[in-house]
C-alpha atoms as a PDB file:
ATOM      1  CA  UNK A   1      51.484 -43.934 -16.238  1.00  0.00           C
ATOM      2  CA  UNK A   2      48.149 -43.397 -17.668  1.00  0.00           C
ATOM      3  CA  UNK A   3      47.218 -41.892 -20.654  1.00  0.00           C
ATOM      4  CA  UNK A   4      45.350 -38.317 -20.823  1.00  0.00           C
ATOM      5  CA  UNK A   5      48.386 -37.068 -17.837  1.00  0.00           C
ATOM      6  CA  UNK A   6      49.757 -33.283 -18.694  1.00  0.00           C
ATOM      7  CA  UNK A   7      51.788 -31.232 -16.966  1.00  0.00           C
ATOM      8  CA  UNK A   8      50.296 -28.403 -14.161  1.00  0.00           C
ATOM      9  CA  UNK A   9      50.091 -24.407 -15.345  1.00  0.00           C
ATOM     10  CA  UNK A  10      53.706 -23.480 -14.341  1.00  0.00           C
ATOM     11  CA  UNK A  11      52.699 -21.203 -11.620  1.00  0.00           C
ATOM     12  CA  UNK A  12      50.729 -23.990 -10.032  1.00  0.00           C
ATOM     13  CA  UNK A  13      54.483 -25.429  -9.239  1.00  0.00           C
ATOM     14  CA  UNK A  14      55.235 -23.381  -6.405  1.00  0.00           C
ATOM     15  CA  UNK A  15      51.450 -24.403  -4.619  1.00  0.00           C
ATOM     16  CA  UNK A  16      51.828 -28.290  -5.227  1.00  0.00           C
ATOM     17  CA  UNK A  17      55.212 -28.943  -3.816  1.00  0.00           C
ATOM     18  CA  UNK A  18      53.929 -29.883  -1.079  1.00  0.00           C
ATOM     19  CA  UNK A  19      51.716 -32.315  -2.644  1.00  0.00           C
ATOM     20  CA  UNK A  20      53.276 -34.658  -5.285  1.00  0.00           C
ATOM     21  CA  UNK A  21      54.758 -37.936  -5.024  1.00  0.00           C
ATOM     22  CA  UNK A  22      58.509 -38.059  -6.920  1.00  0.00           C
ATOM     23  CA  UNK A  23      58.276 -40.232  -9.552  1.00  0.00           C
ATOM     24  CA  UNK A  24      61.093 -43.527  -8.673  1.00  0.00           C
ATOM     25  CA  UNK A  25      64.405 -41.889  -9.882  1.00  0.00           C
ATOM     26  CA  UNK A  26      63.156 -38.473  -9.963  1.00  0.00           C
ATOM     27  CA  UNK A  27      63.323 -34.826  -8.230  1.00  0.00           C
ATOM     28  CA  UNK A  28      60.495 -33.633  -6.777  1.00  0.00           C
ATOM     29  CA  UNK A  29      59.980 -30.695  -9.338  1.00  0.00           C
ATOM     30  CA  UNK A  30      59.969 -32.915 -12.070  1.00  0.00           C
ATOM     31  CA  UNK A  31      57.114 -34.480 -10.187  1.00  0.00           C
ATOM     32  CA  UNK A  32      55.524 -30.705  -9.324  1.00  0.00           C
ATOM     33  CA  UNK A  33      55.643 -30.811 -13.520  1.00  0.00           C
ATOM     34  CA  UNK A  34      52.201 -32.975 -13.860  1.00  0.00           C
ATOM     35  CA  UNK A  35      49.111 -33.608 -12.960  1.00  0.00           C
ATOM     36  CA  UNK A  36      45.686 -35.723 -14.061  1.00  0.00           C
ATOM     37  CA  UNK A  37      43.733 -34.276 -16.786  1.00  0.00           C
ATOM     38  CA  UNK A  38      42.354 -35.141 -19.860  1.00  0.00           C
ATOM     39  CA  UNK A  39      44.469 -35.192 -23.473  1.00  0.00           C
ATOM     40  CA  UNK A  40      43.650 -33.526 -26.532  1.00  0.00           C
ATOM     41  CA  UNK A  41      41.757 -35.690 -29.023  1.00  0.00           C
ATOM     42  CA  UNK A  42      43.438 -38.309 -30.909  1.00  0.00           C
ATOM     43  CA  UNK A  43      46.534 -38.281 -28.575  1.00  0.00           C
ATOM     44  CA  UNK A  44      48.480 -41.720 -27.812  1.00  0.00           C
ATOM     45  CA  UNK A  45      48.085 -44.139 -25.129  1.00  0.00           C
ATOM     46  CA  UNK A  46      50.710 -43.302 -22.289  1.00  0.00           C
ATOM     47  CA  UNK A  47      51.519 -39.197 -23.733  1.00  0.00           C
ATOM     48  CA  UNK A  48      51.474 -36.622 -20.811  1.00  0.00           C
ATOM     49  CA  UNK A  49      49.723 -32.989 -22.053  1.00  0.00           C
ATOM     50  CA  UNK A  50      49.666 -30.007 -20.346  1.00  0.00           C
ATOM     51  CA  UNK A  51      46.952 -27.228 -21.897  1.00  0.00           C
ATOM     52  CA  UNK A  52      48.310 -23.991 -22.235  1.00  0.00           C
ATOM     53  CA  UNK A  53      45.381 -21.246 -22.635  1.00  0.00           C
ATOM     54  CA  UNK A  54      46.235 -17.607 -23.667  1.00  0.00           C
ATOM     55  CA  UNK A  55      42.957 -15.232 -23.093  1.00  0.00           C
ATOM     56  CA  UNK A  56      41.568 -13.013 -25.524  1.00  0.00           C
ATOM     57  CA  UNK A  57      42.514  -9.787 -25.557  1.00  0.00           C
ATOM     58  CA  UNK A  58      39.995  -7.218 -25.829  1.00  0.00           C
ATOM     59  CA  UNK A  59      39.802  -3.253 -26.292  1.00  0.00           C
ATOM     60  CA  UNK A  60      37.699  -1.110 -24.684  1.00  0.00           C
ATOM     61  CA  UNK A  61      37.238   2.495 -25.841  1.00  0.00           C
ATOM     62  CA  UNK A  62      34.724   4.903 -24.291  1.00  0.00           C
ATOM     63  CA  UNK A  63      33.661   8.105 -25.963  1.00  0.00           C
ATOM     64  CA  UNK A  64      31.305  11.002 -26.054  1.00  0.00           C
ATOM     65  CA  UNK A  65      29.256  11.384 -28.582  1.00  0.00           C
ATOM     66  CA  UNK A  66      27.183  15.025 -29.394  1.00  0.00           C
ATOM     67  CA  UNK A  67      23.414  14.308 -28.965  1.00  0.00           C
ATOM     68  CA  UNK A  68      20.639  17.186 -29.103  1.00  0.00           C
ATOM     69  CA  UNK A  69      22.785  19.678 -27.943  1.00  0.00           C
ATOM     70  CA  UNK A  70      24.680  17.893 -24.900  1.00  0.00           C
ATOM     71  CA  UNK A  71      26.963  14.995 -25.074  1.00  0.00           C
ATOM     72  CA  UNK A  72      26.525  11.382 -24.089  1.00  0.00           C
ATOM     73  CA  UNK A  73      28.919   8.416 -23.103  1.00  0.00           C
ATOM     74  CA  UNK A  74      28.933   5.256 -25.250  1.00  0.00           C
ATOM     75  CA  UNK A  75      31.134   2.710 -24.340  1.00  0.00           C
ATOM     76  CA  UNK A  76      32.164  -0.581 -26.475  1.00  0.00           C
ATOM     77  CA  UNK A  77      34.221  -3.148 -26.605  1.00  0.00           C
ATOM     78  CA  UNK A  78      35.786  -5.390 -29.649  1.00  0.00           C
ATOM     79  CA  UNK A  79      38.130  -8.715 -29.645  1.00  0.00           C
ATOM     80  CA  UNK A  80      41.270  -7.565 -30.871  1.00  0.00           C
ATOM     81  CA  UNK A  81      42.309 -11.259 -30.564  1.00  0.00           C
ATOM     82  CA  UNK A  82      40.181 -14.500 -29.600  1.00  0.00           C
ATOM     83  CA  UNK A  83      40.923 -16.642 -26.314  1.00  0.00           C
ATOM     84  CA  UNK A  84      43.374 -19.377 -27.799  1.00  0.00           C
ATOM     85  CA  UNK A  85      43.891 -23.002 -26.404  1.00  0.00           C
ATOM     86  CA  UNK A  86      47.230 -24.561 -27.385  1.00  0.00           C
ATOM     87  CA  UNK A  87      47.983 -28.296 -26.144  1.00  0.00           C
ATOM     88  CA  UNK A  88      51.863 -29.080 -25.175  1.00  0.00           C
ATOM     89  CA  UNK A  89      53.379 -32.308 -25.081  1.00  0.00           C
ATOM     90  CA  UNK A  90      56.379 -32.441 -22.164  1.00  0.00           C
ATOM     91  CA  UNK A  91      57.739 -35.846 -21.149  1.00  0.00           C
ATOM     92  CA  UNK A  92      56.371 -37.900 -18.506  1.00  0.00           C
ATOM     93  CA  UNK A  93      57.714 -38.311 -15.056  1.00  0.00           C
ATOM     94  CA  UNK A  94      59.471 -40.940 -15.891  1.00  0.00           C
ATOM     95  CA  UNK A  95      61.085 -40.112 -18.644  1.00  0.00           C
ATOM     96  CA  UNK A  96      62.872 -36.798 -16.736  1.00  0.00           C
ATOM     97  CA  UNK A  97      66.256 -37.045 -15.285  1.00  0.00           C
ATOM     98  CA  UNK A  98      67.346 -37.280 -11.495  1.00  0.00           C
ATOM     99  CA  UNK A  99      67.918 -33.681 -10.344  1.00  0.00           C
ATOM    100  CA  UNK A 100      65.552 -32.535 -13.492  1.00  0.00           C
ATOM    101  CA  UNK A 101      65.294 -28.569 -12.593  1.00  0.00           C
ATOM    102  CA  UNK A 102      68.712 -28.290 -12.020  1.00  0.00           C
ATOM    103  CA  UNK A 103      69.950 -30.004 -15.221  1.00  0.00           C
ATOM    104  CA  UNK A 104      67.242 -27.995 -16.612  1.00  0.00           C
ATOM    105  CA  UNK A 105      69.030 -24.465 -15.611  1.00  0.00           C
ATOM    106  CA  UNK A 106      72.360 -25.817 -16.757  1.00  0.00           C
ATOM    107  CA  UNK A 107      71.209 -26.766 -20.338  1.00  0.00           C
ATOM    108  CA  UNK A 108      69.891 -23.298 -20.378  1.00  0.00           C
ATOM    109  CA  UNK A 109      72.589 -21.874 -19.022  1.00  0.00           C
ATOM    110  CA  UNK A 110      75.015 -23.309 -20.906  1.00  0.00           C
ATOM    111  CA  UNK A 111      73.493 -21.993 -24.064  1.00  0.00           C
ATOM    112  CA  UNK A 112      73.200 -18.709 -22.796  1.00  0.00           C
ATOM    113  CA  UNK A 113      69.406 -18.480 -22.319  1.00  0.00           C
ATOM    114  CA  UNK A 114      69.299 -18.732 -18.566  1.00  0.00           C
ATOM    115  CA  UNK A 115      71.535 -16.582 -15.989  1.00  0.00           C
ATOM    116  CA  UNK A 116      69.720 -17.299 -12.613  1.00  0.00           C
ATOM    117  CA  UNK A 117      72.376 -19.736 -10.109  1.00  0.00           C
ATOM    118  CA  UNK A 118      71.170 -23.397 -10.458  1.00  0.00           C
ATOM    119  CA  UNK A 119      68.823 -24.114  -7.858  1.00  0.00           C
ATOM    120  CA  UNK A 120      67.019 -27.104  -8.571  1.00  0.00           C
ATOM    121  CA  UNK A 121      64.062 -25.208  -8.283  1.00  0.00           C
ATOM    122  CA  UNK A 122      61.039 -24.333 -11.147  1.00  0.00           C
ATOM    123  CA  UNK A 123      60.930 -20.473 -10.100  1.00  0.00           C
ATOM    124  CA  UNK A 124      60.012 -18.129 -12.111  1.00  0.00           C
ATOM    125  CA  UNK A 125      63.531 -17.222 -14.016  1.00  0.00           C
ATOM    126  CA  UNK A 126      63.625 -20.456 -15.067  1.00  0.00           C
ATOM    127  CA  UNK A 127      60.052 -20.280 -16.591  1.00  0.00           C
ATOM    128  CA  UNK A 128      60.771 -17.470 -18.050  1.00  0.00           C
ATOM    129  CA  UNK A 129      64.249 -19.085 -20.094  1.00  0.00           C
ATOM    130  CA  UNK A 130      62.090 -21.962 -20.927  1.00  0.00           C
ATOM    131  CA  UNK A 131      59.509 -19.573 -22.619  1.00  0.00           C
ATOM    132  CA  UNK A 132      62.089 -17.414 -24.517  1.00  0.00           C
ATOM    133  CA  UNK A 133      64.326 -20.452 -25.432  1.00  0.00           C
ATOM    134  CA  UNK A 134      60.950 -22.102 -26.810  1.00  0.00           C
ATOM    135  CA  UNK A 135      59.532 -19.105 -28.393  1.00  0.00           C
ATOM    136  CA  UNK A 136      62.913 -18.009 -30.200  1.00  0.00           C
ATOM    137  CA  UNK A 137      63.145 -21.742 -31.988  1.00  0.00           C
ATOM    138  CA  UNK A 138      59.248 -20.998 -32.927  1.00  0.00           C
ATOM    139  CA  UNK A 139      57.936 -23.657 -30.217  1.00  0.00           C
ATOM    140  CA  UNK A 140      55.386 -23.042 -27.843  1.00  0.00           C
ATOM    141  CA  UNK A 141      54.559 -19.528 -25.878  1.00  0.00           C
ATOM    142  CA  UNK A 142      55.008 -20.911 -22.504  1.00  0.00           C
ATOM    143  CA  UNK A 143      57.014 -21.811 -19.329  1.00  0.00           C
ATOM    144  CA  UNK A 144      56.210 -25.641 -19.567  1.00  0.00           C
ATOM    145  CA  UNK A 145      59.001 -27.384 -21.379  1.00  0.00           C
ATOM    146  CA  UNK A 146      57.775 -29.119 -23.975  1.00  0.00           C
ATOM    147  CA  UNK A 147      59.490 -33.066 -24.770  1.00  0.00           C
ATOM    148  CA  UNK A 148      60.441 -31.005 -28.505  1.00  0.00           C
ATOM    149  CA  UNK A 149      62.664 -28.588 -26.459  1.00  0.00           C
ATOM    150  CA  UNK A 150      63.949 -31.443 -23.540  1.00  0.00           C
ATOM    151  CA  UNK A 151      64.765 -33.731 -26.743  1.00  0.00           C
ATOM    152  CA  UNK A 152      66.777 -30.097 -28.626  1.00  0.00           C
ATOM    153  CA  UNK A 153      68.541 -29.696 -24.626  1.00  0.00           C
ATOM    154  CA  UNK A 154      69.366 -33.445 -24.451  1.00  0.00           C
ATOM    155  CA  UNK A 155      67.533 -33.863 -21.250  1.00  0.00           C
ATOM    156  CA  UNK A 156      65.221 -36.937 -22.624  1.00  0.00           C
ATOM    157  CA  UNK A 157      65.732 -39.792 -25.118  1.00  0.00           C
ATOM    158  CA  UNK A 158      64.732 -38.790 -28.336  1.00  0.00           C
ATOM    159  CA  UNK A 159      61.636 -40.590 -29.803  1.00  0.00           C
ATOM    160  CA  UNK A 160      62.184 -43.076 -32.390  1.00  0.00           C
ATOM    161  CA  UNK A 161      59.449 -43.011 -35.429  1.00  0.00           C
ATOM    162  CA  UNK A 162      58.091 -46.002 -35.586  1.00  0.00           C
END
């Protein structure tokens, strides 16, 4: 494995199963899970990184406005909050279990956060347990498991500090 790999948007899964090569040992959705792209700055040889970005949201409000006697339109807009980039560490391919999406939905499951049958399969429920079970324990806002949240489920080693 390279460095600079991260893992594909989440509902990118669904269009590159046809694509991926399993990595040796593993399902093919953990190898639907990743992708080549660049790291953030400063990350370590051989990390996988998947960039998670969450637009800005922005108001518009329209009004009329009294002018000379009639009225006139103005419309503007403000940033009620700015576009936000937020980089996520997940395991690497080869670090994932045999069968990875399915032991996925049974960790879940087990602890109550997932309800969907176990299908093997990164659909959308399970995306959607992922990002509750890792915004509840204040992790990241998103549907890509991050190796903090596998390593909490049990589903890869646990780094040692070195």
């Amino acid at each position: 494995m390279t460095a600079g790999r991260r893992a594909m948007p989440w509902a990118a899964l669904a269009l590159a199963a046809g694509c991926a090569q399993a990595p040796e040992g593993g399902d093919r959705a953990a190898a639907d899970l990743f992708s080549g792209a660049v790291a953030p700055a400063g990350a370590a040889e051989g990390t996988c990184w998947h960039r998670a970005t969450r637009p800005a949201l922005v108001e518009t409000v329209t009004e009329q406005v009294a002018v000379d006697g009639g009225f006139r339109t103005e419309t503007r807009q403000r940033i009620l909050r700015e576009r936000e980039v937020t980089w996520i560490e997940p395991p690497c391919p080869e670090e994932l279990p045999p069968d990875f999406a399915a032991s996925l939905q049974r960790a879940l499951a087990a602890r109550g956060a997932y309800d969907g049958p176990i299908t093997g399969r990164l659909d959308a429920a399970t995306g959607a347990a992922v990002r509750r079970w890792q915004v509840a324990r204040s992790g990241p806002d998103s549907a890509v498991p991050s190796r903090a949240m596998l390593e909490a489920l049990g589903l890869v080693p646990v780094r040692r500090a070195d």
